[in-house]
C-alpha atoms as a PDB file:
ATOM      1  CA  UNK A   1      51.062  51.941 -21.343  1.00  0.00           C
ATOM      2  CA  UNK A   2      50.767  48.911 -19.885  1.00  0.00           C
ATOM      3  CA  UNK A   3      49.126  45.700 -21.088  1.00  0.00           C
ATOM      4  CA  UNK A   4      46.486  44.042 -18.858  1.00  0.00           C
ATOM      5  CA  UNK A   5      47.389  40.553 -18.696  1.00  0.00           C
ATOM      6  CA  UNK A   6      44.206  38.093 -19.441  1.00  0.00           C
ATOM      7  CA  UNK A   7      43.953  35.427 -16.218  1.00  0.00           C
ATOM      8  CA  UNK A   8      41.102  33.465 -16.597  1.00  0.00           C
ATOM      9  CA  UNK A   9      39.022  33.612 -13.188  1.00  0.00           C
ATOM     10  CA  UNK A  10      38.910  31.488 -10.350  1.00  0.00           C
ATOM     11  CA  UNK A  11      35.348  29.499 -10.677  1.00  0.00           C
ATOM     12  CA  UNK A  12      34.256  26.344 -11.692  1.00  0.00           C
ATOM     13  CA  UNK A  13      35.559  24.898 -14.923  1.00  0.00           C
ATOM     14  CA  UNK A  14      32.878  24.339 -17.968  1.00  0.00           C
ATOM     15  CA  UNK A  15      33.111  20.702 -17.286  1.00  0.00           C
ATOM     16  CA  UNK A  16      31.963  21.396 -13.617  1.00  0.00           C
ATOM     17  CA  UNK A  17      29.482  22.637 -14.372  1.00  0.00           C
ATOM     18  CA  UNK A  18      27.966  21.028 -16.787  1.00  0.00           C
ATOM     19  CA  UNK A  19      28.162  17.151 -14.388  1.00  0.00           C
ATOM     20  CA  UNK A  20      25.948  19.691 -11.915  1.00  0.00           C
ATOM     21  CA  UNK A  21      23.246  20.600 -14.125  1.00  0.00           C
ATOM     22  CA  UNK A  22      23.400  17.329 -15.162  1.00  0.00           C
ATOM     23  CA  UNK A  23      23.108  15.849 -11.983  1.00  0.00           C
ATOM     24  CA  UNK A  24      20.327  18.267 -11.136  1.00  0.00           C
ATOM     25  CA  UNK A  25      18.104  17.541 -13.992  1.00  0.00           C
ATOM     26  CA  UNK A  26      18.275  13.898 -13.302  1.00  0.00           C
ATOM     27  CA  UNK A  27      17.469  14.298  -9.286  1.00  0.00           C
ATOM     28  CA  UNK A  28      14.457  16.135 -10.458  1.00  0.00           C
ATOM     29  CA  UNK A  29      13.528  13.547 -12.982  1.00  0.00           C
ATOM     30  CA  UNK A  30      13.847  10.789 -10.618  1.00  0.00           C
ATOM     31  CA  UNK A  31      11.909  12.904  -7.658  1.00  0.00           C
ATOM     32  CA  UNK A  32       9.226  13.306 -10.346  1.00  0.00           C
ATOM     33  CA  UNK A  33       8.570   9.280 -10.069  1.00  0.00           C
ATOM     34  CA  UNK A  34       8.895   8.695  -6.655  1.00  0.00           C
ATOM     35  CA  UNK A  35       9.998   6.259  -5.000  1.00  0.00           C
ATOM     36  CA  UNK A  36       7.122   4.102  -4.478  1.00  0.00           C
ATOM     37  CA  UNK A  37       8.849   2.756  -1.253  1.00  0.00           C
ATOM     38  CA  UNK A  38       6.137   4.542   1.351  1.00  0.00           C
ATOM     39  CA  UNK A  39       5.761   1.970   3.713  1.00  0.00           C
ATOM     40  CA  UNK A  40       2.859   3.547   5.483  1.00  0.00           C
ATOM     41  CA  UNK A  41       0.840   3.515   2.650  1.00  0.00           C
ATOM     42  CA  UNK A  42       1.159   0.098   1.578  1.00  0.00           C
ATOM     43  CA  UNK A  43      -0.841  -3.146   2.364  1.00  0.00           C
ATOM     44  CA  UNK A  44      -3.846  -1.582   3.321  1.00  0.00           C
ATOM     45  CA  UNK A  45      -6.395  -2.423   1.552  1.00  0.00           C
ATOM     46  CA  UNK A  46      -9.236  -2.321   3.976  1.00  0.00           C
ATOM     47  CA  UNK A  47     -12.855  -1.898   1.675  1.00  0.00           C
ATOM     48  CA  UNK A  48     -13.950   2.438   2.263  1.00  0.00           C
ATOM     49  CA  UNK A  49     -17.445   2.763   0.429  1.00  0.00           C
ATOM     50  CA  UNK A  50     -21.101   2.802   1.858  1.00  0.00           C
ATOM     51  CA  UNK A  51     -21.085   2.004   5.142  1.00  0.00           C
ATOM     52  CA  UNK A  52     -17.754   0.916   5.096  1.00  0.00           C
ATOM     53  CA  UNK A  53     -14.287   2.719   6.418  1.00  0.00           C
ATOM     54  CA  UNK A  54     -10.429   1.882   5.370  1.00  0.00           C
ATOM     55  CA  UNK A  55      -7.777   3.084   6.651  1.00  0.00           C
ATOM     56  CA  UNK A  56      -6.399   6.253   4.571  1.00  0.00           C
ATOM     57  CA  UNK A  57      -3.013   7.334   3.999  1.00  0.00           C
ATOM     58  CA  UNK A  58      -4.639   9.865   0.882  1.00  0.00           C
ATOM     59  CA  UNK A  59      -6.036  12.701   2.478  1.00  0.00           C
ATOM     60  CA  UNK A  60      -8.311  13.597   5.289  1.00  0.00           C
ATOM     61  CA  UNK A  61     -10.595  15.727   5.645  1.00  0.00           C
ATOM     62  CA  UNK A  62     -13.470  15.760   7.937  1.00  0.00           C
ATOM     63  CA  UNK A  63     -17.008  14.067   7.250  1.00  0.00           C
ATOM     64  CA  UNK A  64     -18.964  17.394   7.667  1.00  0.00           C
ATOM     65  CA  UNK A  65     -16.597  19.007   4.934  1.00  0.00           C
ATOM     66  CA  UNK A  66     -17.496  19.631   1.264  1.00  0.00           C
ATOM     67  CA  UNK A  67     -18.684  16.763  -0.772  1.00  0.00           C
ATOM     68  CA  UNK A  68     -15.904  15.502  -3.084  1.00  0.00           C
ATOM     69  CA  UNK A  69     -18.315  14.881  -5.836  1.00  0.00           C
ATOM     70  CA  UNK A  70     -21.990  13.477  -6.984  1.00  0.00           C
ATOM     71  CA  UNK A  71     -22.393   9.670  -6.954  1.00  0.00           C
ATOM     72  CA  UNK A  72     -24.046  10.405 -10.411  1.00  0.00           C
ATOM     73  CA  UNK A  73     -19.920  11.341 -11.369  1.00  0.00           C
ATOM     74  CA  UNK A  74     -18.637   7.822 -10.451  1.00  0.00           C
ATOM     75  CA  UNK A  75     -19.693   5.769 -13.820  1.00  0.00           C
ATOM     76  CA  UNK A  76     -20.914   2.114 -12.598  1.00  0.00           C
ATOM     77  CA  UNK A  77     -17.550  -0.093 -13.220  1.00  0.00           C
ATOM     78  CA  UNK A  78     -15.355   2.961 -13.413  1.00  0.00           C
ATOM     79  CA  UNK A  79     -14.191   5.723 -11.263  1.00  0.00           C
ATOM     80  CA  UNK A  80     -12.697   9.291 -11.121  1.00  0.00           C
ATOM     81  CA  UNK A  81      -9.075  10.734 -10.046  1.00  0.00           C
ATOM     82  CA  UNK A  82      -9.321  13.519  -7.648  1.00  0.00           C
ATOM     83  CA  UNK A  83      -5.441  14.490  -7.992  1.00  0.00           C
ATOM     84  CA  UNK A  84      -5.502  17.484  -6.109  1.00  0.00           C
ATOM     85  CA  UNK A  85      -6.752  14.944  -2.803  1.00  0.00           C
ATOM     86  CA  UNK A  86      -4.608  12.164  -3.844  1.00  0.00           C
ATOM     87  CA  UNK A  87      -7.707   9.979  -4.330  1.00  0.00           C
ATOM     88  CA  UNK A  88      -9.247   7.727  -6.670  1.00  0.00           C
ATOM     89  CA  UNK A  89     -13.149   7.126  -5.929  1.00  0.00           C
ATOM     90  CA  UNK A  90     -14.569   3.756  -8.331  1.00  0.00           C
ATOM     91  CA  UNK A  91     -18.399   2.836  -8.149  1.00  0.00           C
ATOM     92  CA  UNK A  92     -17.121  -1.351  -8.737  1.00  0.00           C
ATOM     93  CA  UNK A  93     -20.874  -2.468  -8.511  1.00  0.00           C
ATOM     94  CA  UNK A  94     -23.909  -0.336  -8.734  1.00  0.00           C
ATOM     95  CA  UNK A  95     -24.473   1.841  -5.199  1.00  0.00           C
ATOM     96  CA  UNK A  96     -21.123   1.001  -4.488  1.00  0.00           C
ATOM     97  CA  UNK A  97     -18.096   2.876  -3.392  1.00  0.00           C
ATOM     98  CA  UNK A  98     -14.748   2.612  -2.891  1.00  0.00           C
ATOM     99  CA  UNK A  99     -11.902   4.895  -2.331  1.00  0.00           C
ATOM    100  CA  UNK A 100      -8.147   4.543  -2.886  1.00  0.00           C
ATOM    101  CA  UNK A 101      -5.021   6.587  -3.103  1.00  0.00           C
ATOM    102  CA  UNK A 102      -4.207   8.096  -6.467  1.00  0.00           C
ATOM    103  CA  UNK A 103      -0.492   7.417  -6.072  1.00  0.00           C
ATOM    104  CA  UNK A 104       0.783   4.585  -7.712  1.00  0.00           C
ATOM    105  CA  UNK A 105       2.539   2.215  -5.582  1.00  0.00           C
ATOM    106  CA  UNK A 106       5.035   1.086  -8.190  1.00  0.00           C
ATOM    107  CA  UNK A 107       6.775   4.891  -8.862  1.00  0.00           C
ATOM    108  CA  UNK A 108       4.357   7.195  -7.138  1.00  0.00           C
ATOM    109  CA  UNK A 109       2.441   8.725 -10.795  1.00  0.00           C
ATOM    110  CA  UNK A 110      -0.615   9.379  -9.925  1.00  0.00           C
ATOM    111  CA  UNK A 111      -3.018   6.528 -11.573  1.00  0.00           C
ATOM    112  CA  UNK A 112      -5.051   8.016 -14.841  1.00  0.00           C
ATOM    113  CA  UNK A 113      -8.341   6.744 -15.539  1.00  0.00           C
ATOM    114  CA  UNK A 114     -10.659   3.887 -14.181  1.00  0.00           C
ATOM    115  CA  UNK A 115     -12.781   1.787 -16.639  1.00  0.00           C
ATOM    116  CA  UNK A 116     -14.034  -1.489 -16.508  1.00  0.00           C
ATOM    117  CA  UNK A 117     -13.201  -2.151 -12.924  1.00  0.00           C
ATOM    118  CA  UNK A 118      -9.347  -1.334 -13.425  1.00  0.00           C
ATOM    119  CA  UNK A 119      -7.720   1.958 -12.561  1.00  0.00           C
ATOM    120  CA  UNK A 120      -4.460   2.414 -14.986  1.00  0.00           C
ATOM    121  CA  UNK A 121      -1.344   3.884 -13.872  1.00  0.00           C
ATOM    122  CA  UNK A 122      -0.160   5.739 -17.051  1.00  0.00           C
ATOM    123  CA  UNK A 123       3.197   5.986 -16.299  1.00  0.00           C
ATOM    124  CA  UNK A 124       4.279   2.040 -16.704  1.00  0.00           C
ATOM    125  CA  UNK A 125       0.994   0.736 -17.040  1.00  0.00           C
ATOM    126  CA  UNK A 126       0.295  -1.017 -13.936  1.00  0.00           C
ATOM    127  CA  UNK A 127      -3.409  -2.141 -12.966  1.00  0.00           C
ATOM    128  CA  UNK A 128      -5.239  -2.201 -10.185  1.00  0.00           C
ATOM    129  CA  UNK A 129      -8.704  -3.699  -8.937  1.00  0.00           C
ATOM    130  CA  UNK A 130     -11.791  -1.015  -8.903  1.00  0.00           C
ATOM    131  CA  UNK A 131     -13.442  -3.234  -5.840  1.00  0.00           C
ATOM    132  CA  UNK A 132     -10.364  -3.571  -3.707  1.00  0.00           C
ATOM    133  CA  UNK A 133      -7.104  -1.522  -4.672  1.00  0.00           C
ATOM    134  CA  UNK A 134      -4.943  -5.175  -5.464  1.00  0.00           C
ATOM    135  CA  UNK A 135      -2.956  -5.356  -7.886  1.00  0.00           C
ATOM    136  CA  UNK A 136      -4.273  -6.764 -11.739  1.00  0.00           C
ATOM    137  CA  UNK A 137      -1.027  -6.270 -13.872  1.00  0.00           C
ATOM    138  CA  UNK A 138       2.262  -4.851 -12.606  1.00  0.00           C
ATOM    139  CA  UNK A 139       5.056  -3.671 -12.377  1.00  0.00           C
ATOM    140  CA  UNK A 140       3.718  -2.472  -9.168  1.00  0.00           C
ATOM    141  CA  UNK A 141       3.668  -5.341  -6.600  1.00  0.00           C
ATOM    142  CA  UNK A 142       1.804  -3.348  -3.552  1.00  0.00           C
ATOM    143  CA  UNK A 143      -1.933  -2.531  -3.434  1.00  0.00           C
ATOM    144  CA  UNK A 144      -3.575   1.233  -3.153  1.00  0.00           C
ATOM    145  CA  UNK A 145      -4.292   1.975  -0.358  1.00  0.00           C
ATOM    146  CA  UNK A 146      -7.841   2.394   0.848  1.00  0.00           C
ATOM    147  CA  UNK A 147      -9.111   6.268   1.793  1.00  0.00           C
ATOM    148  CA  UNK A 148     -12.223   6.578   3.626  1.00  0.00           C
ATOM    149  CA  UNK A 149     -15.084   8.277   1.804  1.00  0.00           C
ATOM    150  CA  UNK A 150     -18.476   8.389   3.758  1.00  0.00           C
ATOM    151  CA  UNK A 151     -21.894   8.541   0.838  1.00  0.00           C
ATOM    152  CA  UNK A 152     -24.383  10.601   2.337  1.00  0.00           C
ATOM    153  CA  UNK A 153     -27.835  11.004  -0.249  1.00  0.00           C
ATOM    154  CA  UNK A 154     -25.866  11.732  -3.491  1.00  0.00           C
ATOM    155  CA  UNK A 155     -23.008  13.262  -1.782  1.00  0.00           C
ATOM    156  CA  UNK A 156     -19.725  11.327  -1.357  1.00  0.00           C
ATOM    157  CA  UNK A 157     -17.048  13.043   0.960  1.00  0.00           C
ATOM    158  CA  UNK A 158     -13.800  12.168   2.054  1.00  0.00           C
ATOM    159  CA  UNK A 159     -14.159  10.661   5.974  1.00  0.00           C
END
């Protein structure tokens, strides 16, 4: 009889390993964030609400598409998130509306809620003006930028 000898086998070492899942789980943390660097989204903040248009880098979809929501859902000096189109619609002064990106500029969260003319980013608590997208409290330095929106009757949709 012969004895098999024990060889441990060729692969990465424990310690290996370990540094990659490591490393892994902290990429996906940080990509989770952001960066917040998106130039082309940044320092616009032309005015989009009634009758007006801005300049979106937060989605686009046509004018004759389906209405985004009632302008009985925007609350007079608040607003609502529309994560799933990257916008942020606020109602600033009664009849009037204004559209942003949802992505914060600081770390790219999307922003949480909008109430008394300032949309909150939850994730470091930046602030942000309802009526123009600038910025009320940081740590983000840049502005939202403005999405067109086009209010049609009771209808607002994204331009």
């Amino acid at each position: 009889m012969t004895s098999a000898s024990h060889t441990p086998e060729s692969g990465p070492a424990r310690r290996t390993v370990m540094a990659a899942a490591g490393a892994a789980g902290l990429a996906a943390a940080l990509t989770a964030c952001g960066s917040g660097d998106d130039s082309s989204n940044t320092g616009n903040a032309g005015n989009a609400g009634t009758g007006d248009t801005g300049n979106a880098g937060a989605g686009s979809g046509s004018a004759g598409g389906a209405a985004l929501a009632k302008t009985s859902d925007i609350p007079e000096g608040g607003g609502k998130v529309f994560e799933a189109k990257g916008v942020v619609v606020t109602q600033p002064a009664a009849g009037t509306y204004k559209a942003f990106s949802s992505k914060c500029t600081h770390r790219g969260c999307t922003v949480g809620s909008v109430a008394d003319g300032v949309i909150v980013c939850p994730c470091h608590n930046s602030h942000f003006s309802a009526e123009d997208g600038s910025v009320k409290k940081g740590p983000a330095t840049q502005p939202l930028a403005a999405a067109k929106i086009t209010v049609s009757g009771d209808e607002i949709k994204l331009a």
